[in-house]
C-alpha atoms as a PDB file:
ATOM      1  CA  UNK A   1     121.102 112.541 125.198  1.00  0.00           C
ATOM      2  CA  UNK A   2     120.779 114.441 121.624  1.00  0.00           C
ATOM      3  CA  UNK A   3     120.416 117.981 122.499  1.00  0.00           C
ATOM      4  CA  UNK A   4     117.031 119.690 121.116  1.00  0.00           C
ATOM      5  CA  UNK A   5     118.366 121.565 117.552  1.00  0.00           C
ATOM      6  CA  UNK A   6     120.533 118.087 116.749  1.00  0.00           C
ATOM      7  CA  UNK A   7     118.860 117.872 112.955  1.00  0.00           C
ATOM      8  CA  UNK A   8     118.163 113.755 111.657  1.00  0.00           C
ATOM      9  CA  UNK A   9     116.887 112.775 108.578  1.00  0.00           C
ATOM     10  CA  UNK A  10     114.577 110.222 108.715  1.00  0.00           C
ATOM     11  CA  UNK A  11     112.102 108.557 105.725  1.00  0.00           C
ATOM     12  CA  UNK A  12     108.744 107.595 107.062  1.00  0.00           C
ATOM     13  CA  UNK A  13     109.241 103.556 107.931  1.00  0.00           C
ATOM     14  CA  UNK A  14     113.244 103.846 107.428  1.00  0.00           C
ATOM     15  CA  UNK A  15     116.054 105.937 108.989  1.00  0.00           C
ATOM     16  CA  UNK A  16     118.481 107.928 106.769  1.00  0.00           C
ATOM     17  CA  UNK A  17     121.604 109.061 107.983  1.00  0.00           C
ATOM     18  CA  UNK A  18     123.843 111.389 106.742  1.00  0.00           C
ATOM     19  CA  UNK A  19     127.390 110.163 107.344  1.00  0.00           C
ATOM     20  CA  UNK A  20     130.291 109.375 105.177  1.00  0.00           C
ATOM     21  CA  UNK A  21     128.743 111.345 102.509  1.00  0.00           C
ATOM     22  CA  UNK A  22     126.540 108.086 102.398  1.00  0.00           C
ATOM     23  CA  UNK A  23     122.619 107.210 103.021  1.00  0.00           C
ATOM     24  CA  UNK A  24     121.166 104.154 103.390  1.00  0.00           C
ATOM     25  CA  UNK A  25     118.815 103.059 100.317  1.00  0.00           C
ATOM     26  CA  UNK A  26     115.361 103.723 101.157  1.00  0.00           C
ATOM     27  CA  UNK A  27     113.814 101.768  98.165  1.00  0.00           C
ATOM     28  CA  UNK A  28     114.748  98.184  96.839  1.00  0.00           C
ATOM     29  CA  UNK A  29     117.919  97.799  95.020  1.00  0.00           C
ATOM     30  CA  UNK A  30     117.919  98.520  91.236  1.00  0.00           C
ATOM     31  CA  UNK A  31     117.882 101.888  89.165  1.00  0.00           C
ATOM     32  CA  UNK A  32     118.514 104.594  91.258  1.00  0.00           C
ATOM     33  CA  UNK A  33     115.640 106.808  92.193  1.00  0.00           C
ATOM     34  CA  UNK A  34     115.283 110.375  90.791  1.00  0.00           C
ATOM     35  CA  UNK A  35     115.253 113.459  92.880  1.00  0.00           C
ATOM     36  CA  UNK A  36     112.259 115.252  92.046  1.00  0.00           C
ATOM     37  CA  UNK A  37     112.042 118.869  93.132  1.00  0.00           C
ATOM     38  CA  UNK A  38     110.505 120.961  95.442  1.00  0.00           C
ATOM     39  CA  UNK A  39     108.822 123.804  93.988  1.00  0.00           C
ATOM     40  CA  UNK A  40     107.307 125.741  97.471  1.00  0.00           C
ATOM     41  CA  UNK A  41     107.726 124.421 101.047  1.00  0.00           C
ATOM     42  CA  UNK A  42     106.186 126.022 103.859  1.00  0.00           C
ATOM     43  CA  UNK A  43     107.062 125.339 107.736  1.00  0.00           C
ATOM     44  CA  UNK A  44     104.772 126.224 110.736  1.00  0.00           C
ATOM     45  CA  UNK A  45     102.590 125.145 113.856  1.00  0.00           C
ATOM     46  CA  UNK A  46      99.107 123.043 113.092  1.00  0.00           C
ATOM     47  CA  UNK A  47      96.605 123.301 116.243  1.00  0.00           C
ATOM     48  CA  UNK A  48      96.130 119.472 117.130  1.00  0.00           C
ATOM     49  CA  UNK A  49      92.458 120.511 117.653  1.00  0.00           C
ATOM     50  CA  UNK A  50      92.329 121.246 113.368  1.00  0.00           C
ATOM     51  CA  UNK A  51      93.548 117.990 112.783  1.00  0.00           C
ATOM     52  CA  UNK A  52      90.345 116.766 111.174  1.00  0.00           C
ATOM     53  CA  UNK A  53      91.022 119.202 108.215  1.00  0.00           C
ATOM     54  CA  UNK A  54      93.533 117.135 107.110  1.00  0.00           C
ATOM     55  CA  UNK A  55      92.510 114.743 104.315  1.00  0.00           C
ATOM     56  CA  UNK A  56      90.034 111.980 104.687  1.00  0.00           C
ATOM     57  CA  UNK A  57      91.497 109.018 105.815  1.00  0.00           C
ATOM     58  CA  UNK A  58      95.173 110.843 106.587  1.00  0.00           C
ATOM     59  CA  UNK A  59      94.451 112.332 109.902  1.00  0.00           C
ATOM     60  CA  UNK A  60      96.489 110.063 111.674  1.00  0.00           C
ATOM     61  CA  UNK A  61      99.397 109.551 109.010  1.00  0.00           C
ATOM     62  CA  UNK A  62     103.041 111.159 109.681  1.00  0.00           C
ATOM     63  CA  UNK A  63     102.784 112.383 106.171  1.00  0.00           C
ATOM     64  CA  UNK A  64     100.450 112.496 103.448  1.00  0.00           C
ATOM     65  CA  UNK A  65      99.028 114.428 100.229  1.00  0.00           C
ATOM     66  CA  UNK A  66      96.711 117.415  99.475  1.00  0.00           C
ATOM     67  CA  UNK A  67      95.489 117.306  95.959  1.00  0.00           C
ATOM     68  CA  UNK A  68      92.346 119.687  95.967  1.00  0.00           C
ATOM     69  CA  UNK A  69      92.032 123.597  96.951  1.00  0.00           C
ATOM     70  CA  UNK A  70      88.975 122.757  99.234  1.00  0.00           C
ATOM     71  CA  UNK A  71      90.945 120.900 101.621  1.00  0.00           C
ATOM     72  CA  UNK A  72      94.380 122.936 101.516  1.00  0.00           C
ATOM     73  CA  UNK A  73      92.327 125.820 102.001  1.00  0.00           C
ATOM     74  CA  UNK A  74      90.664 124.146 105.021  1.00  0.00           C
ATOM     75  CA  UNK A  75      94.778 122.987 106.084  1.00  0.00           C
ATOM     76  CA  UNK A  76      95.387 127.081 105.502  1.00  0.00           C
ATOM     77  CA  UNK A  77      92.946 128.644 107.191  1.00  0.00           C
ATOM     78  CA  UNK A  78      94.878 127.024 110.545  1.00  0.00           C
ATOM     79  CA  UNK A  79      98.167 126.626 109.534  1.00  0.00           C
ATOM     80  CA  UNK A  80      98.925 130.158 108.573  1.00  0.00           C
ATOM     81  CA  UNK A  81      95.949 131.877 109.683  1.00  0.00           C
ATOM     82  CA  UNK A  82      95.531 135.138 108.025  1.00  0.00           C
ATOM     83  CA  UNK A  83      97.447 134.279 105.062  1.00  0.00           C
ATOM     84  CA  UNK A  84      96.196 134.188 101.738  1.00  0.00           C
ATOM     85  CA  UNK A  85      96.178 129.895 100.634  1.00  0.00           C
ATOM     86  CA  UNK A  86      98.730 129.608  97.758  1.00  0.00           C
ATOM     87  CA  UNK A  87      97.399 129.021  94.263  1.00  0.00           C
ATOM     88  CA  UNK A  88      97.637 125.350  93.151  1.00  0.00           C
ATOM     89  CA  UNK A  89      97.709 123.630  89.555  1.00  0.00           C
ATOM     90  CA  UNK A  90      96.465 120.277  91.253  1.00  0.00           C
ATOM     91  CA  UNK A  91      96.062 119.543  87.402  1.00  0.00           C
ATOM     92  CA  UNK A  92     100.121 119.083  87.841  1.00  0.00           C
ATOM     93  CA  UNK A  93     101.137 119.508  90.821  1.00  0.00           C
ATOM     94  CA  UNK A  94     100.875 117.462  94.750  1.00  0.00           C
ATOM     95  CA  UNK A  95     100.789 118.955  97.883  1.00  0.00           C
ATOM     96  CA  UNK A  96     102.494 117.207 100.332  1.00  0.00           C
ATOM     97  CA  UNK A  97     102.545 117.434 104.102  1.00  0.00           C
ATOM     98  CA  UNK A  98     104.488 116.268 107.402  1.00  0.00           C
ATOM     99  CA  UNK A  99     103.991 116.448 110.686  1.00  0.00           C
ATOM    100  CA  UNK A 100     104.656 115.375 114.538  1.00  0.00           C
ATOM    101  CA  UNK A 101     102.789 112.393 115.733  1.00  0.00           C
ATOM    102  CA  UNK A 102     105.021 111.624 118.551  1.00  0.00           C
ATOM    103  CA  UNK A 103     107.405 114.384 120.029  1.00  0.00           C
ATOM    104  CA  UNK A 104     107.095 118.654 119.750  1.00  0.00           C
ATOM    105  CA  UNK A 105     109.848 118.472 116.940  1.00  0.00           C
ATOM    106  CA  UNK A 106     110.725 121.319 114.225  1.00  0.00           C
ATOM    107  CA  UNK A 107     110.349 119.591 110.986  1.00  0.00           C
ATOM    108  CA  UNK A 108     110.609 120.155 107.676  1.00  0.00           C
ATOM    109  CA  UNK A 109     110.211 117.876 103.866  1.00  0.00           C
ATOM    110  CA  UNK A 110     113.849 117.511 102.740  1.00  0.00           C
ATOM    111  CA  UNK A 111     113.737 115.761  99.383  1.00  0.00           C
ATOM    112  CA  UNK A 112     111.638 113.491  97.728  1.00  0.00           C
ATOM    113  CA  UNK A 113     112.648 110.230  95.895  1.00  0.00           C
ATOM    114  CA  UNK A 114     110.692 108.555  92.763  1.00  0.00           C
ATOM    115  CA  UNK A 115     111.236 105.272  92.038  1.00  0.00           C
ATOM    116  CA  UNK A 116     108.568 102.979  89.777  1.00  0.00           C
ATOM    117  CA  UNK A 117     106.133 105.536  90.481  1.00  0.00           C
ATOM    118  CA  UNK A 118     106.529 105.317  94.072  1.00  0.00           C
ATOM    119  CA  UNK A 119     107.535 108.742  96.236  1.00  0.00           C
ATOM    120  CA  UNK A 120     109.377 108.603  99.390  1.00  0.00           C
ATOM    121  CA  UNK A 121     109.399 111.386 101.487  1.00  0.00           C
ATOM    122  CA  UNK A 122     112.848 112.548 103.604  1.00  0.00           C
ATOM    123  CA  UNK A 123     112.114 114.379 106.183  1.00  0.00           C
ATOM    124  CA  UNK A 124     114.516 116.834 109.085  1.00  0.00           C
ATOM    125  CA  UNK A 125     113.562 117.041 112.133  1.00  0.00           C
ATOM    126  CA  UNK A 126     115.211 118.372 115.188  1.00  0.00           C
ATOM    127  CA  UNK A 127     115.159 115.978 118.273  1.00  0.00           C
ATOM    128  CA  UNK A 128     113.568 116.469 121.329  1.00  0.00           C
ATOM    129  CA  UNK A 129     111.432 115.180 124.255  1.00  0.00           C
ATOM    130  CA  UNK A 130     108.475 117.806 124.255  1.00  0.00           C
ATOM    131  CA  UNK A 131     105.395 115.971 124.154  1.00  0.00           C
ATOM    132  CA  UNK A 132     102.782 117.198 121.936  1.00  0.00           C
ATOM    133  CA  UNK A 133      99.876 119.218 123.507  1.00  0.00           C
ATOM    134  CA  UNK A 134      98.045 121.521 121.927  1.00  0.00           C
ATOM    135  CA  UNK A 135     100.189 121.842 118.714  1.00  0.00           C
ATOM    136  CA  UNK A 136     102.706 119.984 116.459  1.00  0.00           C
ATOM    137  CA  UNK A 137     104.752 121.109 113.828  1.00  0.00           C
ATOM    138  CA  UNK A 138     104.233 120.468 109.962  1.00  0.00           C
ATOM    139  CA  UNK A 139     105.950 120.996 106.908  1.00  0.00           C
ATOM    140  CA  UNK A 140     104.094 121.640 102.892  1.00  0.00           C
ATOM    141  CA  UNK A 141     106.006 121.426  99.972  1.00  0.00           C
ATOM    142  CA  UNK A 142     104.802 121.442  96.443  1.00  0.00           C
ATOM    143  CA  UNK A 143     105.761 119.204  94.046  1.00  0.00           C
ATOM    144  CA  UNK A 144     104.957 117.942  90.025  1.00  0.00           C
ATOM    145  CA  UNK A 145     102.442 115.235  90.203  1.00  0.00           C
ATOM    146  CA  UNK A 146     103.501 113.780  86.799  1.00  0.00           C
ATOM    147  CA  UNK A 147     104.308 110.323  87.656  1.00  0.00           C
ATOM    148  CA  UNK A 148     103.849 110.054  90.997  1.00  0.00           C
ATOM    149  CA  UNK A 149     101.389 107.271  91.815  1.00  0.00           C
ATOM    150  CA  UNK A 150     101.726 105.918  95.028  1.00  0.00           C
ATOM    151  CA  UNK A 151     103.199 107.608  98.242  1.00  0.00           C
ATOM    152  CA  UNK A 152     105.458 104.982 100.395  1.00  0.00           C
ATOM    153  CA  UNK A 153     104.622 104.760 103.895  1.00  0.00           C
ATOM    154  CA  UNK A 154     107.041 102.194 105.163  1.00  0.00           C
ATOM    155  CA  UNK A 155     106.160  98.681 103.026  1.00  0.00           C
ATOM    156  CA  UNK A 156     102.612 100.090 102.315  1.00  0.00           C
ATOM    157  CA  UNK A 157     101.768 101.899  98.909  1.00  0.00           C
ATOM    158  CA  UNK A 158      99.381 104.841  99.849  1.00  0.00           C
ATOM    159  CA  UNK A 159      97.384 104.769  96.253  1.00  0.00           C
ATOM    160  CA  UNK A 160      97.382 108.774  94.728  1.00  0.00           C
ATOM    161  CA  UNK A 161      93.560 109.515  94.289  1.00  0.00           C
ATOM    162  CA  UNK A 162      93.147 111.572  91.302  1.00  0.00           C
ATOM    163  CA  UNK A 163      91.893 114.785  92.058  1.00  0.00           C
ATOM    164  CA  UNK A 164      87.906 115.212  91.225  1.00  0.00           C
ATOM    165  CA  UNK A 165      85.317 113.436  91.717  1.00  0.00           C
ATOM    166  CA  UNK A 166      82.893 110.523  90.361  1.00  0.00           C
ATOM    167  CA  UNK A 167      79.606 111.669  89.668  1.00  0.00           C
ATOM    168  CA  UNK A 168      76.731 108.936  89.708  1.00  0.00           C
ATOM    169  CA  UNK A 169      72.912 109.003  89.001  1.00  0.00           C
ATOM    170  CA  UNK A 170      72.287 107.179  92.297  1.00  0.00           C
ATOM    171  CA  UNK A 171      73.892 107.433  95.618  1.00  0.00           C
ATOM    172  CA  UNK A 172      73.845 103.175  95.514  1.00  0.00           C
ATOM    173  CA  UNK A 173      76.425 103.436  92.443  1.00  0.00           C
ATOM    174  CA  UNK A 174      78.647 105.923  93.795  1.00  0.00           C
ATOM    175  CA  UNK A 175      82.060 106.256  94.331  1.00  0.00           C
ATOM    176  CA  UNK A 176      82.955 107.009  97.862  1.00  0.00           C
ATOM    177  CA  UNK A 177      86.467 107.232  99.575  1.00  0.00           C
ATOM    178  CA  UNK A 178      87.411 105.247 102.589  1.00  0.00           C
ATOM    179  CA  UNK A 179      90.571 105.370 104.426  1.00  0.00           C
ATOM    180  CA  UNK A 180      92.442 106.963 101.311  1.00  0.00           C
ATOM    181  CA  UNK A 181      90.741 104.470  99.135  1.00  0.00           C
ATOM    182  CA  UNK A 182      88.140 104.716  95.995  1.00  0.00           C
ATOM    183  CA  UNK A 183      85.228 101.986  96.737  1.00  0.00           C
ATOM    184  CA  UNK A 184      82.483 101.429  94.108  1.00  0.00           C
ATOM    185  CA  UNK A 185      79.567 100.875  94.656  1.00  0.00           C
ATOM    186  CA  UNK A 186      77.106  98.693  92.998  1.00  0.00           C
ATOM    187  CA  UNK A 187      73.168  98.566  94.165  1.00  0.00           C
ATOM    188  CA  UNK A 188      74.780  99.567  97.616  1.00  0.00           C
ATOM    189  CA  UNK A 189      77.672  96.500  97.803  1.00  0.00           C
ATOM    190  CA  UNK A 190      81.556  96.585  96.647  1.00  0.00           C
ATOM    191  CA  UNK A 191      83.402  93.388  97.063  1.00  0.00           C
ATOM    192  CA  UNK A 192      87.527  93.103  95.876  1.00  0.00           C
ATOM    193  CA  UNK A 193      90.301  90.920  96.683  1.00  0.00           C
ATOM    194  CA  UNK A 194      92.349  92.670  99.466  1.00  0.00           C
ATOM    195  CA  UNK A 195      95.566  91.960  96.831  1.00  0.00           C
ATOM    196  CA  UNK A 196      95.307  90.374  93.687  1.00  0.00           C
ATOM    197  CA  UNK A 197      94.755  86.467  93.797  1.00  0.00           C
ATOM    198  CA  UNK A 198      93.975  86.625  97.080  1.00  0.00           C
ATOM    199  CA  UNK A 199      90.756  84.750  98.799  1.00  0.00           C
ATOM    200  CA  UNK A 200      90.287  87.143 101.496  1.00  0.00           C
ATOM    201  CA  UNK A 201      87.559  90.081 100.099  1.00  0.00           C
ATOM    202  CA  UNK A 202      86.998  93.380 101.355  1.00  0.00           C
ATOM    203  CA  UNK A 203      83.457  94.447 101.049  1.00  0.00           C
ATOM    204  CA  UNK A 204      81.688  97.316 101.323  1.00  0.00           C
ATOM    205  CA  UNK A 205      77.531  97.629 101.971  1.00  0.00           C
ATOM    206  CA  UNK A 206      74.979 100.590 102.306  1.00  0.00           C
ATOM    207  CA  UNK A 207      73.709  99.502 106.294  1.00  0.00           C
ATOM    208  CA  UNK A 208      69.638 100.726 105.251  1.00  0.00           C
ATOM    209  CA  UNK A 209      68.542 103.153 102.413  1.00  0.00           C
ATOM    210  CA  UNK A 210      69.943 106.073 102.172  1.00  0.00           C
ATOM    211  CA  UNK A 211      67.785 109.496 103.719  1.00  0.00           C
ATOM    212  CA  UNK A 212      67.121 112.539 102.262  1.00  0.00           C
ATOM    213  CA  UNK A 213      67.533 116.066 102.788  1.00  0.00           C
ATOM    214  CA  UNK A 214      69.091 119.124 101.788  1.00  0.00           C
ATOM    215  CA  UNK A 215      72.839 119.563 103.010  1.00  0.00           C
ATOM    216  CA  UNK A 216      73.785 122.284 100.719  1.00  0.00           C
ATOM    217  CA  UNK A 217      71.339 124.586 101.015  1.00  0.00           C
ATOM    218  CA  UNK A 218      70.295 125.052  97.076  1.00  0.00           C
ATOM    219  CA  UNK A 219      66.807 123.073  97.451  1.00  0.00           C
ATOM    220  CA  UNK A 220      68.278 119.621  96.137  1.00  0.00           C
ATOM    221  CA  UNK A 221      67.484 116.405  98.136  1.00  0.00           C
ATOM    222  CA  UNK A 222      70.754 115.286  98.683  1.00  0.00           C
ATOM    223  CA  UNK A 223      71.341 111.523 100.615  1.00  0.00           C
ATOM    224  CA  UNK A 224      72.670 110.812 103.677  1.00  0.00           C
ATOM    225  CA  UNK A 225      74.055 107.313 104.074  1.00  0.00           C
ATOM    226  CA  UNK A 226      75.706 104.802 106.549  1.00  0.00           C
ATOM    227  CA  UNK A 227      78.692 102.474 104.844  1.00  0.00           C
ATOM    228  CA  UNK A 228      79.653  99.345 106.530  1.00  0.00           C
ATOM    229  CA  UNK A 229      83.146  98.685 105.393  1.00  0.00           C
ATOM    230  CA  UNK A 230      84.630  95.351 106.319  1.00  0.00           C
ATOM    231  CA  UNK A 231      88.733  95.031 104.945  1.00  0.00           C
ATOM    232  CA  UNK A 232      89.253  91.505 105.266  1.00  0.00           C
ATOM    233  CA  UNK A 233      90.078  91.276 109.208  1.00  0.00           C
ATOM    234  CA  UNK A 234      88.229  91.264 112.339  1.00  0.00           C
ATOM    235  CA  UNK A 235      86.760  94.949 112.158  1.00  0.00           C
ATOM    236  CA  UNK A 236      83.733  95.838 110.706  1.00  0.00           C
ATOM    237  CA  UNK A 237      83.695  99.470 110.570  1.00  0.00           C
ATOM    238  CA  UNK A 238      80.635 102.348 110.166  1.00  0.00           C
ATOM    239  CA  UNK A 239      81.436 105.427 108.238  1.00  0.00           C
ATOM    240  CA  UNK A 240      78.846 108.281 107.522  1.00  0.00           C
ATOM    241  CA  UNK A 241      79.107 109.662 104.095  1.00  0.00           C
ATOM    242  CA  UNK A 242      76.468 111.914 102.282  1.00  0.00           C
ATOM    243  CA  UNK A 243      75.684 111.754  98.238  1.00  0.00           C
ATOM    244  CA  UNK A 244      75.425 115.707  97.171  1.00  0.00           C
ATOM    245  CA  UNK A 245      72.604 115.949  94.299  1.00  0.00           C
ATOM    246  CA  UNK A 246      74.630 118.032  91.347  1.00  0.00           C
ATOM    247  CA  UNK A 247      72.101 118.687  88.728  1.00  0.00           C
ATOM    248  CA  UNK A 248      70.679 115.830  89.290  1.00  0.00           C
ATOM    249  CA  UNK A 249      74.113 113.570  89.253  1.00  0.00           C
ATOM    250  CA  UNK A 250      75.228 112.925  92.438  1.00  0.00           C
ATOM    251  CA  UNK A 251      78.964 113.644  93.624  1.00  0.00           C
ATOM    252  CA  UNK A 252      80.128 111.699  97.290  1.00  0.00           C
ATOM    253  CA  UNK A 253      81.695 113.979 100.226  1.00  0.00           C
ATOM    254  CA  UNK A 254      84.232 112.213 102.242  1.00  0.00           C
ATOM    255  CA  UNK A 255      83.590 109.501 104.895  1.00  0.00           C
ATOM    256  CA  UNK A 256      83.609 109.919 108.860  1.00  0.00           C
ATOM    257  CA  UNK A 257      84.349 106.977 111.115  1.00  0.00           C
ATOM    258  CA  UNK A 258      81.640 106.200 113.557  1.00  0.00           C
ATOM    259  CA  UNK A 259      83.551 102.847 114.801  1.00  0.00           C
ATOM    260  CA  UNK A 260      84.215  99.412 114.569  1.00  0.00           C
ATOM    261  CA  UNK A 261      81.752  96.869 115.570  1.00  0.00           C
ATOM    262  CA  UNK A 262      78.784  99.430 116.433  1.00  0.00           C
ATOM    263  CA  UNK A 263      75.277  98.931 116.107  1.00  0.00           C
ATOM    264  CA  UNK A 264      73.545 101.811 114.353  1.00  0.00           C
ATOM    265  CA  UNK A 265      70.428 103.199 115.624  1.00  0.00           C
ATOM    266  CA  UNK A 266      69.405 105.818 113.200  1.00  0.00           C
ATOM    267  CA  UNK A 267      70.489 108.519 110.501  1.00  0.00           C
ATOM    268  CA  UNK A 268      68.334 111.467 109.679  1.00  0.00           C
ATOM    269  CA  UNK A 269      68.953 115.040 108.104  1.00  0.00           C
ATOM    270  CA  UNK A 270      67.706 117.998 110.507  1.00  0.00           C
ATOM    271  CA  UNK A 271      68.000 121.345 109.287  1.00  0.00           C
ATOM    272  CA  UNK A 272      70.896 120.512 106.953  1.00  0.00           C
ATOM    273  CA  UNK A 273      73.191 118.439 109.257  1.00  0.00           C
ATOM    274  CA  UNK A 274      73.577 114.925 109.640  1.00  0.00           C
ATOM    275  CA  UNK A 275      72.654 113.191 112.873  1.00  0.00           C
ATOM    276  CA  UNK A 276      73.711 109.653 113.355  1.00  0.00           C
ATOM    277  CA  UNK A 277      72.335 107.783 116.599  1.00  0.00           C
ATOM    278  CA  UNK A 278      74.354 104.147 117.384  1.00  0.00           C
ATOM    279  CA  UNK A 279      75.075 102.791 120.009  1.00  0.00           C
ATOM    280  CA  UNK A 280      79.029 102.046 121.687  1.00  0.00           C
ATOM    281  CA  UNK A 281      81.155 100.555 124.420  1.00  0.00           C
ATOM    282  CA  UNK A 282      82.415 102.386 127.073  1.00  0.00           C
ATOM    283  CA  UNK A 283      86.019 103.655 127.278  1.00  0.00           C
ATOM    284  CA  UNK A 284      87.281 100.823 129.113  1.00  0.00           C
ATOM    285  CA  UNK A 285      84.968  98.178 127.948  1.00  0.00           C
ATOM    286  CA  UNK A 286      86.531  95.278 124.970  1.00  0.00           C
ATOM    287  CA  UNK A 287      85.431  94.539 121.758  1.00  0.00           C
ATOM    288  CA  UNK A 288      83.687  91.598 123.686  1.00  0.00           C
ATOM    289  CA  UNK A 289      81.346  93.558 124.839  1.00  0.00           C
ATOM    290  CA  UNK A 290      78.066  94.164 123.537  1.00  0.00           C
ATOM    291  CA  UNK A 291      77.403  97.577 122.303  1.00  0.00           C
ATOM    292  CA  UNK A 292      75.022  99.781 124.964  1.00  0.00           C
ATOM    293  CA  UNK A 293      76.151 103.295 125.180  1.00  0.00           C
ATOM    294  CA  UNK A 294      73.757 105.768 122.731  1.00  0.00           C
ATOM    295  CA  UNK A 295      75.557 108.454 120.917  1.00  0.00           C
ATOM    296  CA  UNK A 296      74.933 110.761 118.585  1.00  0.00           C
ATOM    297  CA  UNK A 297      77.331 112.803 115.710  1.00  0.00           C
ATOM    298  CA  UNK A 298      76.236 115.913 113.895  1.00  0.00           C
ATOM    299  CA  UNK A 299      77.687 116.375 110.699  1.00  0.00           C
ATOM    300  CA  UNK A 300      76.873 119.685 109.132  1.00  0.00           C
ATOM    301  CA  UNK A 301      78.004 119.767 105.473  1.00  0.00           C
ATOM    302  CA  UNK A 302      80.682 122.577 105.331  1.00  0.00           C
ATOM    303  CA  UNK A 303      83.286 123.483 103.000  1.00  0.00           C
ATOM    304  CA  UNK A 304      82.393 120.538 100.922  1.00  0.00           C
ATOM    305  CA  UNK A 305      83.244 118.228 103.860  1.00  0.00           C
ATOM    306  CA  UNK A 306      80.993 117.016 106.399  1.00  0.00           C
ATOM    307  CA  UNK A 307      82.348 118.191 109.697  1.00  0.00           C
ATOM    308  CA  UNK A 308      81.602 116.200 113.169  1.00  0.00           C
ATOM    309  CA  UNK A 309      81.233 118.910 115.181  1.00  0.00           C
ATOM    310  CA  UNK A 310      79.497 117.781 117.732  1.00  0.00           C
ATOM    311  CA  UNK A 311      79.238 114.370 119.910  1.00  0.00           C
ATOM    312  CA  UNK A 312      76.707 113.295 122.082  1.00  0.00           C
ATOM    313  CA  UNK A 313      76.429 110.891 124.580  1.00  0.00           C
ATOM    314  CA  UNK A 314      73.502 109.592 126.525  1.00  0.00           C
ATOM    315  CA  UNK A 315      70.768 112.428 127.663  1.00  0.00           C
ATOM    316  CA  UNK A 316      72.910 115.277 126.134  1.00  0.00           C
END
């Protein structure tokens, strides 16, 4: 057995190893990739319980991207609480992050690789058995953006969003984000080829209109809104996602699963949160079965994020 301390390199999808002053070739062969550098890097514990601070859509990735001071000040606030969040030029500059999915490991981002516009990500880690519990370990590290337009997660591209976003004069044409991913909408539907050529679409719909309230607390209606989001396979999954009036332009928050193959019951706003009522399966029941546990999820609008806070079941 590796003893715990033991360091590896590994690149998210491929193993590196250091030996023979060699390492295997991470990207496809051709030009070699450049070495682009590392401006800050910060090491530390995350609580797993703050995972959902984490960008939309990257909650469950072994690394990722920050590219706006909301959310690495939300990432902060738990990471090194008590600290003061570093200053950012997201104008120029990526934020990138790694962390434990599997083991309790020390880790930290040792390089990263550009090649074609694509960034992969080497990573140390020390080996060990710990399981994870309450914590896991991550790594930051700031680096230019120039260039850098996808993030390699094994053979998938993770697409770079821009940092800012769309504003729209109707909460039907908006731009929202799902699963790392701009979809625009028009009169409430998106449809696009899952890769260019192909026959299989992925479509996006507004599941009923939209409901108003205010979720920021300066006397706009803003909308609250259910998206049904189907990617070309067998899932069809609900997201709740809210439209935040601007001056009368309206600028999308990010999107929070509800599940696949639900049936919504309702969405209202109550006192400036979000409450969506559907109905689920039980934990051990298939996809085969028909939907017929009520829930509920508050989403409070926070930080510029809604935040589930709170799920309830049946008579709660």
């Amino acid at each position: 057995m590796i003893s715990t301390g033991k360091l590896k390199y590994f690149v998210v999808g491929f193993i590196v190893f250091f030996a023979f002053g060699g390492i295997t070739e991470p990207f496809a062969a051709g030009h070699e990739p450049q070495n682009i550098a590392i401006l800050q890097d910060w090491q530390g514990d995350y609580p797993v319980s703050e995972i959902h601070r984490l960008p939309v859509g990257m909650q469950s990735w072994r690394i990722g991207y920050i590219n706006h001071a909301t959310d690495l000040t939300a990432v902060w606030q738990v990471f090194k609480p008590g600290d003061k969040p570093p200053e950012i030029d997201f104008k120029h500059h990526l934020v990138l992050f790694a962390r434990n999915v599997v083991f309790f490991n020390r880790i930290g981002i040792a390089a990263v690789l550009l090649k074609d516009g694509d960034a992969q990500v080497l990573v140390r880690e020390t080996m060990s058995a710990l399981p994870i519990e309450d914590r896991v370990a991550m790594a930051l590290a700031v680096i230019p953006a120039a260039g850098v337009r996808n993030l390699l997660m094994g053979n998938e591209k993770i697409p770079i969003i821009e940092p800012g976003v769309d504003l729209s004069a109707d909460p039907l044409n908006a731009t929202y984000i799902i699963e790392g991913r701009k979809v625009s909408l028009h009169n409430g539907y998106s449809e696009s080829s899952v890769v260019p050529g192909s026959a299989v679409k992925m479509v996006t719909r507004i599941f009923n209109p939209p409901v108003k309230g205010d979720l920021d607390g300066d006397g706009d209606e803003d909308a609250g809104l259910i998206l049904v989001h189907n990617p070309g396979g067998s899932g069809t999954f609900y997201y709740v996602t809210a439209a935040i009036n601007t001056g009368g332009q309206y600028r999308s928050t990010n999107t929070v699963l509800l599940g696949d193959r639900i049936f919504p019951n309702d969405l209202t706003i109550v006192h400036g949160v979000i409450v969506a009522g559907y109905k689920d399966r039980g934990v051990n029941e298939p996809m085969t079965t028909i939907p017929s546990v009520e829930k509920k999820v508050c989403l409070p609008y926070e930080n510029e994020r809604l935040q589930p806070i709170i799920s309830l079941e049946t008579d709660e």
